[in-house]
PDB file of N, CA and C in Angstrom:
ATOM      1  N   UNK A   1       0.841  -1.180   0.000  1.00  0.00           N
ATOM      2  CA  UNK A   1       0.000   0.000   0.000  1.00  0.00           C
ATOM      3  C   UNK A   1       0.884   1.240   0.000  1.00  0.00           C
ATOM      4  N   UNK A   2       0.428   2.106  -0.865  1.00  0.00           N
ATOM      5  CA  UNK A   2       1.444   3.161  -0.807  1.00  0.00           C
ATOM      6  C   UNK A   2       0.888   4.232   0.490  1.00  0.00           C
ATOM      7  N   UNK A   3       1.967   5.251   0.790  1.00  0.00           N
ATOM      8  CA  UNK A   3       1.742   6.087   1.706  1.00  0.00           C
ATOM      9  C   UNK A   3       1.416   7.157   0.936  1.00  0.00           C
ATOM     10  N   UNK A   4       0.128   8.201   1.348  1.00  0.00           N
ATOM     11  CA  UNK A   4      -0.451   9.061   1.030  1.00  0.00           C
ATOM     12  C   UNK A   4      -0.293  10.455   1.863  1.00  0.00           C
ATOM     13  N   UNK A   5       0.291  11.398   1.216  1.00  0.00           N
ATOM     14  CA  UNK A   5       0.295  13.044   2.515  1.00  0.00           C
ATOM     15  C   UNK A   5      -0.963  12.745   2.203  1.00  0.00           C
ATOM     16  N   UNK A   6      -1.166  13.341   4.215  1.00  0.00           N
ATOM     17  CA  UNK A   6      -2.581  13.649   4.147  1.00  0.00           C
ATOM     18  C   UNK A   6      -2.804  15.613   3.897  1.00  0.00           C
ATOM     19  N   UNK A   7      -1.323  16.114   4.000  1.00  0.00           N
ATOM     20  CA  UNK A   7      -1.548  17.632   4.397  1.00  0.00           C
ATOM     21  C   UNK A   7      -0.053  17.896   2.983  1.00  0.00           C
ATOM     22  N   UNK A   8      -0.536  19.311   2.259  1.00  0.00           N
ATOM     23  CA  UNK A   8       0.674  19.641   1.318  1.00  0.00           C
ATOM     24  C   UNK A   8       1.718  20.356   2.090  1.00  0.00           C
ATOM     25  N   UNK A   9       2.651  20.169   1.829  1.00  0.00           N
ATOM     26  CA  UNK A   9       3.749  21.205   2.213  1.00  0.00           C
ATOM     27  C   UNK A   9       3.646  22.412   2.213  1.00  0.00           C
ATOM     28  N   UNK A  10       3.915  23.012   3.050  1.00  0.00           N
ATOM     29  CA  UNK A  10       3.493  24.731   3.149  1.00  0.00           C
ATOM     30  C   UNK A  10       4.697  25.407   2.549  1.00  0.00           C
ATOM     31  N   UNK A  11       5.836  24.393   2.225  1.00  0.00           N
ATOM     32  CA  UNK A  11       6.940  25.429   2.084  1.00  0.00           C
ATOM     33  C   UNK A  11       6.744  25.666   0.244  1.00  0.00           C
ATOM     34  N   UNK A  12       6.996  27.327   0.144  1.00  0.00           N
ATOM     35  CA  UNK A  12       7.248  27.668  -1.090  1.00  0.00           C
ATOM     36  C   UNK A  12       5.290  27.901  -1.550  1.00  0.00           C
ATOM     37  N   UNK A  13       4.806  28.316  -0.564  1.00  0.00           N
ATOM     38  CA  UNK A  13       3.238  28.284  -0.877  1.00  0.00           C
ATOM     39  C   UNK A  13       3.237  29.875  -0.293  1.00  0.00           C
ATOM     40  N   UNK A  14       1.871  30.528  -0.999  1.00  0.00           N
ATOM     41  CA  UNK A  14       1.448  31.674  -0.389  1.00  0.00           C
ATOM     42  C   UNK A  14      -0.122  31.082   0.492  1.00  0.00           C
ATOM     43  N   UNK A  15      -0.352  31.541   1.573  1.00  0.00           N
ATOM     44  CA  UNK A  15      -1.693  31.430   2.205  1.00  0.00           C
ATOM     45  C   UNK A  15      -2.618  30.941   1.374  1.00  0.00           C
ATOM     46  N   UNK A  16      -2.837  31.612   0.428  1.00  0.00           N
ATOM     47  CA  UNK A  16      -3.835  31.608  -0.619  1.00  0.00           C
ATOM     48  C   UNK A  16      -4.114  30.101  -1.059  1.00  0.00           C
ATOM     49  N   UNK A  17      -2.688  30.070  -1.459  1.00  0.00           N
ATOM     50  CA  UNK A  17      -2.470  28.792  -2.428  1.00  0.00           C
ATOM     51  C   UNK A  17      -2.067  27.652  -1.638  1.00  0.00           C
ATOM     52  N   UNK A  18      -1.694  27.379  -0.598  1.00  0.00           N
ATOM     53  CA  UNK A  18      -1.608  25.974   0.743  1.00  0.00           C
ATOM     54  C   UNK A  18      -3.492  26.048   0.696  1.00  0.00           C
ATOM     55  N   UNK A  19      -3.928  26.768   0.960  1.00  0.00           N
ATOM     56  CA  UNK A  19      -4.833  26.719   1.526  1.00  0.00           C
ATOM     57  C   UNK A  19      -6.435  26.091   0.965  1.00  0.00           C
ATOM     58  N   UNK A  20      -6.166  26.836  -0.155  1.00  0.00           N
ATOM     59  CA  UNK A  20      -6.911  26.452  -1.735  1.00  0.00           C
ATOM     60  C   UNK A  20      -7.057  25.005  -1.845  1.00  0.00           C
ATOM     61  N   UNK A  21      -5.491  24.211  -1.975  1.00  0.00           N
ATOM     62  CA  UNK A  21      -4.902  22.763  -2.188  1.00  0.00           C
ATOM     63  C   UNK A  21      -6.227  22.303  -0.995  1.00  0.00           C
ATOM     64  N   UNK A  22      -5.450  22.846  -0.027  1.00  0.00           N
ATOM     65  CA  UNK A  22      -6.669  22.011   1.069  1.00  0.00           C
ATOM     66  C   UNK A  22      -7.639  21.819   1.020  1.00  0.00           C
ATOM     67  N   UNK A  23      -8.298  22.885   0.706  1.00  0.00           N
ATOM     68  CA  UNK A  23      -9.661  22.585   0.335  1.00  0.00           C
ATOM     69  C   UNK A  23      -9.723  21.807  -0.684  1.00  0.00           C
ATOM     70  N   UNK A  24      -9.199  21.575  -1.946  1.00  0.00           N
ATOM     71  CA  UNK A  24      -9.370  20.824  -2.951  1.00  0.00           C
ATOM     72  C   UNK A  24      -9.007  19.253  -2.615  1.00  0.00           C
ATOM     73  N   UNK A  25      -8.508  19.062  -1.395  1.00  0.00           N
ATOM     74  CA  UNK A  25      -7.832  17.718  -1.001  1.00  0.00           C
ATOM     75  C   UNK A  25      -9.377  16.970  -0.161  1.00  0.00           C
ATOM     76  N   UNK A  26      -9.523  18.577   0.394  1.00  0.00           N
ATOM     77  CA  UNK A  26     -10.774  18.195   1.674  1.00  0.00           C
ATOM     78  C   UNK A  26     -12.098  18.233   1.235  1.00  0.00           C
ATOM     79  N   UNK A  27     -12.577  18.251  -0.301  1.00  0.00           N
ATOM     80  CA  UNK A  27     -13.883  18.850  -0.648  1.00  0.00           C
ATOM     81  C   UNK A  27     -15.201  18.067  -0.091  1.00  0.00           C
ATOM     82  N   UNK A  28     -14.703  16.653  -0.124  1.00  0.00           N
ATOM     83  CA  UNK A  28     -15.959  15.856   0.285  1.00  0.00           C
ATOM     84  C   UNK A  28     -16.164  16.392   1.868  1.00  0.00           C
ATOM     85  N   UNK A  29     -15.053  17.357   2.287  1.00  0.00           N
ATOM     86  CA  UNK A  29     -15.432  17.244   4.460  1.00  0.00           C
ATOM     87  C   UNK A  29     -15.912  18.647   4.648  1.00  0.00           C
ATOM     88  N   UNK A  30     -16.371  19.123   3.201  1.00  0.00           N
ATOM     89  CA  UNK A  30     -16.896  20.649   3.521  1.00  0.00           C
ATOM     90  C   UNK A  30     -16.093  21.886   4.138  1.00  0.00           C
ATOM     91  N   UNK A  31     -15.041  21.128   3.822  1.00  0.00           N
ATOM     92  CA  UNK A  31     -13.974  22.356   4.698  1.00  0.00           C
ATOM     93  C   UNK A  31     -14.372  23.588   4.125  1.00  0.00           C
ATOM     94  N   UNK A  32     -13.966  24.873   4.848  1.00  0.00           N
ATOM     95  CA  UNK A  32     -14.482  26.205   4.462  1.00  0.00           C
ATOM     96  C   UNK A  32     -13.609  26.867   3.606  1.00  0.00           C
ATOM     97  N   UNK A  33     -13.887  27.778   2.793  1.00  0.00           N
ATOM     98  CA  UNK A  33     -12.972  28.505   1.711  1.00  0.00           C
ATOM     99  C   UNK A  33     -12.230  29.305   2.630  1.00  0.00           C
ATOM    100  N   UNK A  34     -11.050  29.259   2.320  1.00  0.00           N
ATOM    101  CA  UNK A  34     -10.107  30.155   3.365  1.00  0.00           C
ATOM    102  C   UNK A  34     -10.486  31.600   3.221  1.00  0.00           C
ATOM    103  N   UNK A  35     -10.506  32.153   4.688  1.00  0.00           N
ATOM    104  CA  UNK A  35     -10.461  33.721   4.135  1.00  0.00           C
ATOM    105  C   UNK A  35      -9.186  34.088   4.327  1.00  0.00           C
ATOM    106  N   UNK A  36      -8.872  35.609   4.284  1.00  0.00           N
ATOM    107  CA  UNK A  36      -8.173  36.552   4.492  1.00  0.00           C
ATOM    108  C   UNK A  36      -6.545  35.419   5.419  1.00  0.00           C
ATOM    109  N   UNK A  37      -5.368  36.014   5.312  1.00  0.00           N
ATOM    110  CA  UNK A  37      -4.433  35.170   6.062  1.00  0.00           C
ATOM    111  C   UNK A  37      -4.344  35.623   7.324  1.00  0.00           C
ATOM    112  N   UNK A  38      -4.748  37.436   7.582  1.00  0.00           N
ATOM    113  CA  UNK A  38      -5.410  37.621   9.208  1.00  0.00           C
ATOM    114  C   UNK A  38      -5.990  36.388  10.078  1.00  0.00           C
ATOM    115  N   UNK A  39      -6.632  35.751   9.354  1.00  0.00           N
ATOM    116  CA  UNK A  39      -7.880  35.254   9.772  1.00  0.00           C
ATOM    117  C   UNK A  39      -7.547  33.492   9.927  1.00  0.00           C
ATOM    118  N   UNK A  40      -6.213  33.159   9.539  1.00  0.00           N
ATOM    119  CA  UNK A  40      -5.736  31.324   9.673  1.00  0.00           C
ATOM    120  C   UNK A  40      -6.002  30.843  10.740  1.00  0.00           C
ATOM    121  N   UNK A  41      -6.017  30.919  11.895  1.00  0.00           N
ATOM    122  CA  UNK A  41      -6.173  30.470  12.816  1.00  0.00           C
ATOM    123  C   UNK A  41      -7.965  29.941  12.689  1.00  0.00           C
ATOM    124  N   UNK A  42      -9.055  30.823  12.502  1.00  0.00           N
ATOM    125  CA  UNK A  42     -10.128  29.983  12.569  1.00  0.00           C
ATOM    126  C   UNK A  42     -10.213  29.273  11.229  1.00  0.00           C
ATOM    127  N   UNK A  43      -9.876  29.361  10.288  1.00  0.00           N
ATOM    128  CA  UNK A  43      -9.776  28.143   9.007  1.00  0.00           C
ATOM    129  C   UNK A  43      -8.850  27.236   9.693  1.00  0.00           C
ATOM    130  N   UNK A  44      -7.758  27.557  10.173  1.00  0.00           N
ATOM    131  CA  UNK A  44      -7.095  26.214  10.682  1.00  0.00           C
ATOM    132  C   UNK A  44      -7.688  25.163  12.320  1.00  0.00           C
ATOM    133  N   UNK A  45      -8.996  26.011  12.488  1.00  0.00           N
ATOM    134  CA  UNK A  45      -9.838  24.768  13.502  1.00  0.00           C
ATOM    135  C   UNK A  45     -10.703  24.625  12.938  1.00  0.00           C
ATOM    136  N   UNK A  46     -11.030  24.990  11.245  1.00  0.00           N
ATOM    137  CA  UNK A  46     -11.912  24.237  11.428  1.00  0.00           C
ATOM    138  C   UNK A  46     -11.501  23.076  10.507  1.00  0.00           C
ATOM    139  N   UNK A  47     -10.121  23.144   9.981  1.00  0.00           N
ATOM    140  CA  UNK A  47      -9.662  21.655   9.148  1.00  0.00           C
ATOM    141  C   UNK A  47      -9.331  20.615  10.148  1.00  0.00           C
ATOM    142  N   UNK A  48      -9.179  21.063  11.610  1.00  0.00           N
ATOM    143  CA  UNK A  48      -8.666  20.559  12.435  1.00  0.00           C
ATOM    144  C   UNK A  48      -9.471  19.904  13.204  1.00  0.00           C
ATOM    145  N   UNK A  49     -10.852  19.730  12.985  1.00  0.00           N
ATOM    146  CA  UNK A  49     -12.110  19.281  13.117  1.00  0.00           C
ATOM    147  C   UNK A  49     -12.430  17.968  12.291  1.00  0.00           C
ATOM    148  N   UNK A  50     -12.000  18.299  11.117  1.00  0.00           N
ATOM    149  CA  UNK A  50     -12.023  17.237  10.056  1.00  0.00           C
ATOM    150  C   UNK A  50     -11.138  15.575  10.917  1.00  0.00           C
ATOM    151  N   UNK A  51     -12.390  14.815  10.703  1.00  0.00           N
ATOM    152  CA  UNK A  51     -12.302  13.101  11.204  1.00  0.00           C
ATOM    153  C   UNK A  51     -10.556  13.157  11.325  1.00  0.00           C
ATOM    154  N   UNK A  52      -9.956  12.790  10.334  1.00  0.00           N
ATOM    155  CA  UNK A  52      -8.457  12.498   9.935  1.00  0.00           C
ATOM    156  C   UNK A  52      -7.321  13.350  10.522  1.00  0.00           C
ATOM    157  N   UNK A  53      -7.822  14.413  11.301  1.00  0.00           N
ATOM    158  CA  UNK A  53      -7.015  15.588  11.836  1.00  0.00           C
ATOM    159  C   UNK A  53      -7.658  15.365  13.329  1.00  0.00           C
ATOM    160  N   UNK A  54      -8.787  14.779  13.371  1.00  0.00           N
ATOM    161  CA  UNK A  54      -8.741  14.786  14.949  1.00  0.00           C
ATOM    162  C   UNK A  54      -8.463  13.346  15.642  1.00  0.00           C
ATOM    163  N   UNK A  55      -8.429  12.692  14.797  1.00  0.00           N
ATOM    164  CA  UNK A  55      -7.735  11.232  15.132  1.00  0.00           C
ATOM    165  C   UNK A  55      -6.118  11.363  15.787  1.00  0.00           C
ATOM    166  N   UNK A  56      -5.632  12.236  14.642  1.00  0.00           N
ATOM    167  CA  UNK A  56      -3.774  12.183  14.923  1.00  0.00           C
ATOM    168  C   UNK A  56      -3.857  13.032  15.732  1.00  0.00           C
ATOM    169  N   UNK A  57      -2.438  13.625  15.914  1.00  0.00           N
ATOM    170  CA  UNK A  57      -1.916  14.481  16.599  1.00  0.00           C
ATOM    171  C   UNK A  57      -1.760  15.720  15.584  1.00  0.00           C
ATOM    172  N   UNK A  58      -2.662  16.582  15.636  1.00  0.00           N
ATOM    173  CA  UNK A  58      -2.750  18.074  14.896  1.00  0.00           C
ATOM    174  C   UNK A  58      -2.729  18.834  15.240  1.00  0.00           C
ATOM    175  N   UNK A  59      -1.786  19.804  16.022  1.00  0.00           N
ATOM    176  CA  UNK A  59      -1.215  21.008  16.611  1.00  0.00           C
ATOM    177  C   UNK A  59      -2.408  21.699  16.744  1.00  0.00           C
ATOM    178  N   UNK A  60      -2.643  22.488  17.445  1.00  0.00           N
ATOM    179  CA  UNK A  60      -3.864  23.910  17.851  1.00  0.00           C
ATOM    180  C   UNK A  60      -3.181  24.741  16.991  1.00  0.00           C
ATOM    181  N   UNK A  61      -3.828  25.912  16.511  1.00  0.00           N
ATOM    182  CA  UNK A  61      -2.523  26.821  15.707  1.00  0.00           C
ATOM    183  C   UNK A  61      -3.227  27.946  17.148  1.00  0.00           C
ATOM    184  N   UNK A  62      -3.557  27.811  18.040  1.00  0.00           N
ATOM    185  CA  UNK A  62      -3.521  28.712  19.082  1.00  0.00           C
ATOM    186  C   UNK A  62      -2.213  29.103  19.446  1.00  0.00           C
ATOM    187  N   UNK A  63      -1.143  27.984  19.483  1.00  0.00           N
ATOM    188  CA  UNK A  63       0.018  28.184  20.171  1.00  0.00           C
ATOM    189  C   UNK A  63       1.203  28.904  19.205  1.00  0.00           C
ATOM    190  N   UNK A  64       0.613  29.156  17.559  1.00  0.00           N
ATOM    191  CA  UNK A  64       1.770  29.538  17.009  1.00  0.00           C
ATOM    192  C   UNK A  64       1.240  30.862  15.911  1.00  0.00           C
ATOM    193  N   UNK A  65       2.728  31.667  15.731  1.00  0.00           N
ATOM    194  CA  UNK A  65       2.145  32.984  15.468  1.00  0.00           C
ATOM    195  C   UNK A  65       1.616  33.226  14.142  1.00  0.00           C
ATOM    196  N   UNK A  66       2.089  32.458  12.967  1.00  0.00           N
ATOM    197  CA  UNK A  66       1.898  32.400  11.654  1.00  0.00           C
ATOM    198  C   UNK A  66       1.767  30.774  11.081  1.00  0.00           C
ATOM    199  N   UNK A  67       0.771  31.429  10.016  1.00  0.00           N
ATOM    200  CA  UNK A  67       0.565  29.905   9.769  1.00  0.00           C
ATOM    201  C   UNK A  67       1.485  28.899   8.906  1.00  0.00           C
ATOM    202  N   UNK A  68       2.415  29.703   8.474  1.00  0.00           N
ATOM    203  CA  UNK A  68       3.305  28.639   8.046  1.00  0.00           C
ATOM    204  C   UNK A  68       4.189  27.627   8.904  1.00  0.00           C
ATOM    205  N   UNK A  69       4.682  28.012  10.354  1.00  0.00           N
ATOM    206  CA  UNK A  69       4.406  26.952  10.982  1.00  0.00           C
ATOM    207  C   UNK A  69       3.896  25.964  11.633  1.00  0.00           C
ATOM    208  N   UNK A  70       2.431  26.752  11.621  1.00  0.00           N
ATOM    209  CA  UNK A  70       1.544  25.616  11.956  1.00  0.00           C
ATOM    210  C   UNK A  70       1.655  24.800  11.059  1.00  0.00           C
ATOM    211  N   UNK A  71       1.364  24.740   9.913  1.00  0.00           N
ATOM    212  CA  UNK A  71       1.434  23.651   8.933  1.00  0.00           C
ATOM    213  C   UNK A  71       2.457  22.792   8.659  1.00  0.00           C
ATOM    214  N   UNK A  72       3.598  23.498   9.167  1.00  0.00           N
ATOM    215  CA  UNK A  72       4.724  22.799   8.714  1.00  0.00           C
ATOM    216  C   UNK A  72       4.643  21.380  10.034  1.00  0.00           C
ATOM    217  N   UNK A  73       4.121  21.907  11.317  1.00  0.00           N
ATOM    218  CA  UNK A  73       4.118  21.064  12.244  1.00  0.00           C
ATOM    219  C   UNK A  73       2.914  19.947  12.017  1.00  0.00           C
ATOM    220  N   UNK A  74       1.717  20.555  11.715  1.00  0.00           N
ATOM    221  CA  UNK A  74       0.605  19.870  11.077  1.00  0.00           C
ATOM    222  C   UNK A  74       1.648  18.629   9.668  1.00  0.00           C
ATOM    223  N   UNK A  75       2.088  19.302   9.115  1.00  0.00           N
ATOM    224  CA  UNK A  75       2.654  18.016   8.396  1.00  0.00           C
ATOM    225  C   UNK A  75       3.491  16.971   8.870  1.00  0.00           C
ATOM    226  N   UNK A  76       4.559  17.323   9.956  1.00  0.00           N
ATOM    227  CA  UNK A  76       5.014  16.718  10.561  1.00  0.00           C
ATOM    228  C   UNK A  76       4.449  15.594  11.578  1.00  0.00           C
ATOM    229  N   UNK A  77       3.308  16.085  11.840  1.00  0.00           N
ATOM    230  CA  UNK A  77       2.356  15.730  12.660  1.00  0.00           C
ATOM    231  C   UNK A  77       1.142  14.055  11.917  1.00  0.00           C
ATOM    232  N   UNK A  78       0.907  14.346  10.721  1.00  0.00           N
ATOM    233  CA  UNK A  78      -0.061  13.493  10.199  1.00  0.00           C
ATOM    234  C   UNK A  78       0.497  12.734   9.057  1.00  0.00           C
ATOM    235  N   UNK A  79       1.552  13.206   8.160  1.00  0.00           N
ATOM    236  CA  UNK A  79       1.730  12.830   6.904  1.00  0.00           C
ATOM    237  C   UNK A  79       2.784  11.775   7.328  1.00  0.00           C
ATOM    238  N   UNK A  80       2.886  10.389   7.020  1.00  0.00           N
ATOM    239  CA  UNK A  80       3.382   8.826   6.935  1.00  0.00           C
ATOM    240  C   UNK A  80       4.579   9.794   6.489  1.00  0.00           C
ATOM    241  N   UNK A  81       5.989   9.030   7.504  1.00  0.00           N
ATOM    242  CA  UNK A  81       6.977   9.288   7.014  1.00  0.00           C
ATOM    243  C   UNK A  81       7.629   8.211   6.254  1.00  0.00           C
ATOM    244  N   UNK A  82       8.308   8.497   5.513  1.00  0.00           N
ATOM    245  CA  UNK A  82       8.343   7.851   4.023  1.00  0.00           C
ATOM    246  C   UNK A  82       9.992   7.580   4.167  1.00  0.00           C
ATOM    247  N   UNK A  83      10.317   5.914   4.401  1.00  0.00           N
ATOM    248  CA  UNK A  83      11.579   5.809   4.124  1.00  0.00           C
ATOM    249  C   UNK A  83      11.802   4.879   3.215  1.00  0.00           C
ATOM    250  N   UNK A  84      12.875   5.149   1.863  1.00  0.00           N
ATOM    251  CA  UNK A  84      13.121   4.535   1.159  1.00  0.00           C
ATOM    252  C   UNK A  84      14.126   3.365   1.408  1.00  0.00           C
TER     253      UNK A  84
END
């Protein structure tokens, strides 16, 4: 069985565009259209709600100041690490 990211890499992404992906990854879980990047923290509870994110271990982005490291930890966090 192959291993699947469940979350894209944030690196080399603008807000916009990590965020977009997600939703396009998440469409069947109704995730919400991202707003504004002010505003990541409540788009990032409510992906963090989603079945597959509340099973693992998925960081609060309460505790961090921008969302590119939340995600980066969110990936660290859910996505099968992959050794060849």
């Amino acid at each position: 069985m192959t291993n699947v990211a469940l979350v894209y890499d944030p690196r080399y992404h603008t807000w916009d565009s990590w965020a977009c992906l997600m939703c396009e990854l998440y469409s069947t879980q109704s995730l919400a259209i991202p707003g504004p990047e002010a505003e990541w923290k409540d788009w990032a509870n409510g992906l963090k709600a989603i079945d597959v994110f509340t099973n693992e271990a998925a960081p609060d982005a309460t505790g961090f100041d921008n969302w590119q490291d939340w995600a980066s930890q969110l990936v660290n966090a859910v996505n099968p690490n992959i050794e060849n």
